[in-house]
C-alpha atoms as a PDB file:
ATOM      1  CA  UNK A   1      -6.249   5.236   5.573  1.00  0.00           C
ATOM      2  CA  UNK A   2      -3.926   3.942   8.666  1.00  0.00           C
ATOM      3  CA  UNK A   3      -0.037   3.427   9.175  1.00  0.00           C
ATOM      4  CA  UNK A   4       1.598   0.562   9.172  1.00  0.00           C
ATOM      5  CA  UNK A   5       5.032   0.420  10.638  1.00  0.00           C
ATOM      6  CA  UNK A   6       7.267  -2.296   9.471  1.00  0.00           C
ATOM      7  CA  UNK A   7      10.825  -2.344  10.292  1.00  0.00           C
ATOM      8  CA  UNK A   8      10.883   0.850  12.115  1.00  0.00           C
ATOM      9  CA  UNK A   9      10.127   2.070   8.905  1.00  0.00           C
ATOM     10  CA  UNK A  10       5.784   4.115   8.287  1.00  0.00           C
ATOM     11  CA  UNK A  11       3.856   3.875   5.571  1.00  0.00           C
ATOM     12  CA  UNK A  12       0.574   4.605   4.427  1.00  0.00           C
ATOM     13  CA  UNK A  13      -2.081   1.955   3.374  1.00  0.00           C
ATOM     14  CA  UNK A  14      -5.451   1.611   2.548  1.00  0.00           C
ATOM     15  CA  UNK A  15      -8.482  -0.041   4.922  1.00  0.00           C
ATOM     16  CA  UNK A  16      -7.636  -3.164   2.870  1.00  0.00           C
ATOM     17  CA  UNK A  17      -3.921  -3.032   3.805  1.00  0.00           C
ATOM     18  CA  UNK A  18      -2.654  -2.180   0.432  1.00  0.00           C
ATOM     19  CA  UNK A  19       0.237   0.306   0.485  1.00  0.00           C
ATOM     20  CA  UNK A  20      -1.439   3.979  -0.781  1.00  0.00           C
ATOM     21  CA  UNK A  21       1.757   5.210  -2.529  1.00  0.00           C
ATOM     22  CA  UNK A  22       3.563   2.521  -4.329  1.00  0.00           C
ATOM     23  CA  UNK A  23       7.095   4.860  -4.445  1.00  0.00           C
ATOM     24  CA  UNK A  24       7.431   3.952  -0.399  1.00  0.00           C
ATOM     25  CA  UNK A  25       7.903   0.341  -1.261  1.00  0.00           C
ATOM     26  CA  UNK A  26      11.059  -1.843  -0.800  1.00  0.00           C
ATOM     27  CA  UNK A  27      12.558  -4.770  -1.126  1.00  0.00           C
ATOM     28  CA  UNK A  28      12.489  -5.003   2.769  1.00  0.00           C
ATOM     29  CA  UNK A  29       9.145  -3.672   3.062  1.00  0.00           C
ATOM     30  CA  UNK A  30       7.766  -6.710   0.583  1.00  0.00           C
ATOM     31  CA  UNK A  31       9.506  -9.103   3.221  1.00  0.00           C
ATOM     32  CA  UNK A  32       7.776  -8.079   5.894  1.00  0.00           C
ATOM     33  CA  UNK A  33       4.218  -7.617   4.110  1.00  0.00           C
ATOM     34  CA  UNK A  34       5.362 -11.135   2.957  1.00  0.00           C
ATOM     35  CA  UNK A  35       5.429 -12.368   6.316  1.00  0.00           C
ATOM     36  CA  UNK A  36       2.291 -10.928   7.039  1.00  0.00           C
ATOM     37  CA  UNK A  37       0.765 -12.559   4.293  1.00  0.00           C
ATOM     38  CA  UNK A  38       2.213 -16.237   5.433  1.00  0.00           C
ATOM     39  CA  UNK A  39       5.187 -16.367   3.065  1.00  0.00           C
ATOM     40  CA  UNK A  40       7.762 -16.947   5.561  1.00  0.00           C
ATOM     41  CA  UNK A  41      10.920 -16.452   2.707  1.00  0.00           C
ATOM     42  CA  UNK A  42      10.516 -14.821  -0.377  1.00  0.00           C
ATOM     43  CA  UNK A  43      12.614 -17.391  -2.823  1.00  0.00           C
ATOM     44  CA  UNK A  44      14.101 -15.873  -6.224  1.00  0.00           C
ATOM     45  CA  UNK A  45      10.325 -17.190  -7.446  1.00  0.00           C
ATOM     46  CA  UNK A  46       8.732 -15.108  -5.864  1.00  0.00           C
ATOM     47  CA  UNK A  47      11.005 -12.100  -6.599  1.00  0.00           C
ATOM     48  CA  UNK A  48      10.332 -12.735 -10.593  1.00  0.00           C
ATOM     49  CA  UNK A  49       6.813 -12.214  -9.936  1.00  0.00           C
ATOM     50  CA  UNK A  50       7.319  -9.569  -7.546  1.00  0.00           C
ATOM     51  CA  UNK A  51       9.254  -7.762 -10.047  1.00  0.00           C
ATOM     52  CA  UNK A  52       7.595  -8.296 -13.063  1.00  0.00           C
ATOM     53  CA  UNK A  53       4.303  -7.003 -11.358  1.00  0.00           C
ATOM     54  CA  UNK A  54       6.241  -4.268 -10.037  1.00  0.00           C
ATOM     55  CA  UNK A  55       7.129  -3.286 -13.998  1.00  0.00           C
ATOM     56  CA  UNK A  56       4.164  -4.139 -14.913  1.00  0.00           C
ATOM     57  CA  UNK A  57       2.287  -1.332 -12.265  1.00  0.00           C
ATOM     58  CA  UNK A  58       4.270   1.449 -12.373  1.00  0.00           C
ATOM     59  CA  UNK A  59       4.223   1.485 -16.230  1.00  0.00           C
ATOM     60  CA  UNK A  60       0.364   0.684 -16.556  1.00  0.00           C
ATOM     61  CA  UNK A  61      -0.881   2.155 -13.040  1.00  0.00           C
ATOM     62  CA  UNK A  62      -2.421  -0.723 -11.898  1.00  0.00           C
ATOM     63  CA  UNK A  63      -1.713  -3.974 -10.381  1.00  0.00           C
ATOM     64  CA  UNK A  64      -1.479  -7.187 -13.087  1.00  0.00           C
ATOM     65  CA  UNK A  65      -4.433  -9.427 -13.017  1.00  0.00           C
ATOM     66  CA  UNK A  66      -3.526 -13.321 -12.579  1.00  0.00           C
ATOM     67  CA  UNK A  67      -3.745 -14.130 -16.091  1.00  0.00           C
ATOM     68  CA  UNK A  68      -1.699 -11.335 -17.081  1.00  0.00           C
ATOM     69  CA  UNK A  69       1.077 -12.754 -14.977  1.00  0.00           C
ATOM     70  CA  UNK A  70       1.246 -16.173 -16.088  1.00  0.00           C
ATOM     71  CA  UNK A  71       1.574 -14.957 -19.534  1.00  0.00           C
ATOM     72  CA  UNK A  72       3.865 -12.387 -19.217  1.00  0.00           C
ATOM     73  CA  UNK A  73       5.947 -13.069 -16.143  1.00  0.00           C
ATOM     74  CA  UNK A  74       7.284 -17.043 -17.189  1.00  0.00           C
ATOM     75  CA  UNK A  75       5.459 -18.794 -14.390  1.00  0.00           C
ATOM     76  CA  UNK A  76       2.351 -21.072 -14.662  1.00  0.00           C
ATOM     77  CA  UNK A  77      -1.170 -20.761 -12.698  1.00  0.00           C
ATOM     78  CA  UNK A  78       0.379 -23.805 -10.853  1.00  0.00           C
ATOM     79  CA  UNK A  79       3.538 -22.751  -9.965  1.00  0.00           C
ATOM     80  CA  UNK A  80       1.636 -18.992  -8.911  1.00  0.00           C
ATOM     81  CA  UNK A  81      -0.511 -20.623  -6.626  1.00  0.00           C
ATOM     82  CA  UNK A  82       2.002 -22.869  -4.913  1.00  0.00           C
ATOM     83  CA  UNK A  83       4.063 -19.203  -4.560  1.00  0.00           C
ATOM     84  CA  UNK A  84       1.690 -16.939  -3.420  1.00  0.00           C
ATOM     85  CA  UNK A  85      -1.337 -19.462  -1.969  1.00  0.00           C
ATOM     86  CA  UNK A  86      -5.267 -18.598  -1.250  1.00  0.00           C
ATOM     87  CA  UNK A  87      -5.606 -15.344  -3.705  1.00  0.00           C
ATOM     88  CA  UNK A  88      -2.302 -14.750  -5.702  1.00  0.00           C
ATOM     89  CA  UNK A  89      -3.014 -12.028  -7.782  1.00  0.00           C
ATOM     90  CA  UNK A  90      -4.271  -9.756  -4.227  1.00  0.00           C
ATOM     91  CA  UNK A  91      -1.708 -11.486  -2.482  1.00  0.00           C
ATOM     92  CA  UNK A  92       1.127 -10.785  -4.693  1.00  0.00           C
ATOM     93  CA  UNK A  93      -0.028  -7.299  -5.548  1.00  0.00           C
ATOM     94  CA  UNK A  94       0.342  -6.282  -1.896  1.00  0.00           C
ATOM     95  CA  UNK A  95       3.863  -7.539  -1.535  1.00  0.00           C
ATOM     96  CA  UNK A  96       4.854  -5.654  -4.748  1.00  0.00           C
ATOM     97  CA  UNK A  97       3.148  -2.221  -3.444  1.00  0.00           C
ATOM     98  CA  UNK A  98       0.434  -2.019  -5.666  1.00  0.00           C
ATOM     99  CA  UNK A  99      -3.267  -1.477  -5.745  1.00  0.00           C
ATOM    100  CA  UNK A 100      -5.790  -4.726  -5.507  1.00  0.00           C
ATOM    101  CA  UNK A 101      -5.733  -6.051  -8.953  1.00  0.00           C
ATOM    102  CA  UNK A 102      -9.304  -5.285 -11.209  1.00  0.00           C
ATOM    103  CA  UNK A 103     -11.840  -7.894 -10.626  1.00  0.00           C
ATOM    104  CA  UNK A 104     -10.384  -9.276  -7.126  1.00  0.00           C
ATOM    105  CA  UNK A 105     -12.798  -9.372  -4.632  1.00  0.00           C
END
């Protein structure tokens, strides 16, 4: 486990630099991890995802997989990929403060 410091702001995450306690996200913090990740803006796209996976992980305790997503959250595998390129489900699971989602590698 290391620290991370975004914004001025520490928090814990995992050797795969997934955020260890999900109640030390924000909306700020998903920016930055965001940027990190080669999303330069977050659009209100990628904040429907975001939130629905969000929902989705606190209720359930883990992250969604990709097909749970795009038929849950309103988006299409298309439209996810264009959003949250090379890996969506990991990719979008670390901006939301979750866990790596069951089966990604």
């Amino acid at each position: 486990m290391s620290t991370l410091v975004l914004n001025g702001i520490s928090i814990k995450i995992n050797e795969e630099g997934f955020l260890v306690d999900p109640s030390e996200w924000t909306r700020e913090i998903a920016e930055e991890i965001a940027k990190e990740e080669g999303i330069a803006e977050l659009t209100a796209a990628h904040w429907k995802v975001i939130e629905y996976c969000r929902q989705y992980g606190l209720e359930s305790g883990k992250a969604p997989t990709l097909r749970t997503i795009t038929n849950n959250a309103g988006v299409s595998t298309k439209e996810i990929f264009n959003l949250f390129p090379k890996g969506p489900a990991k990719k979008v699971a670390k901006i939301s403060g979750l866990d790596k989602p069951e089966g990604c590698v």
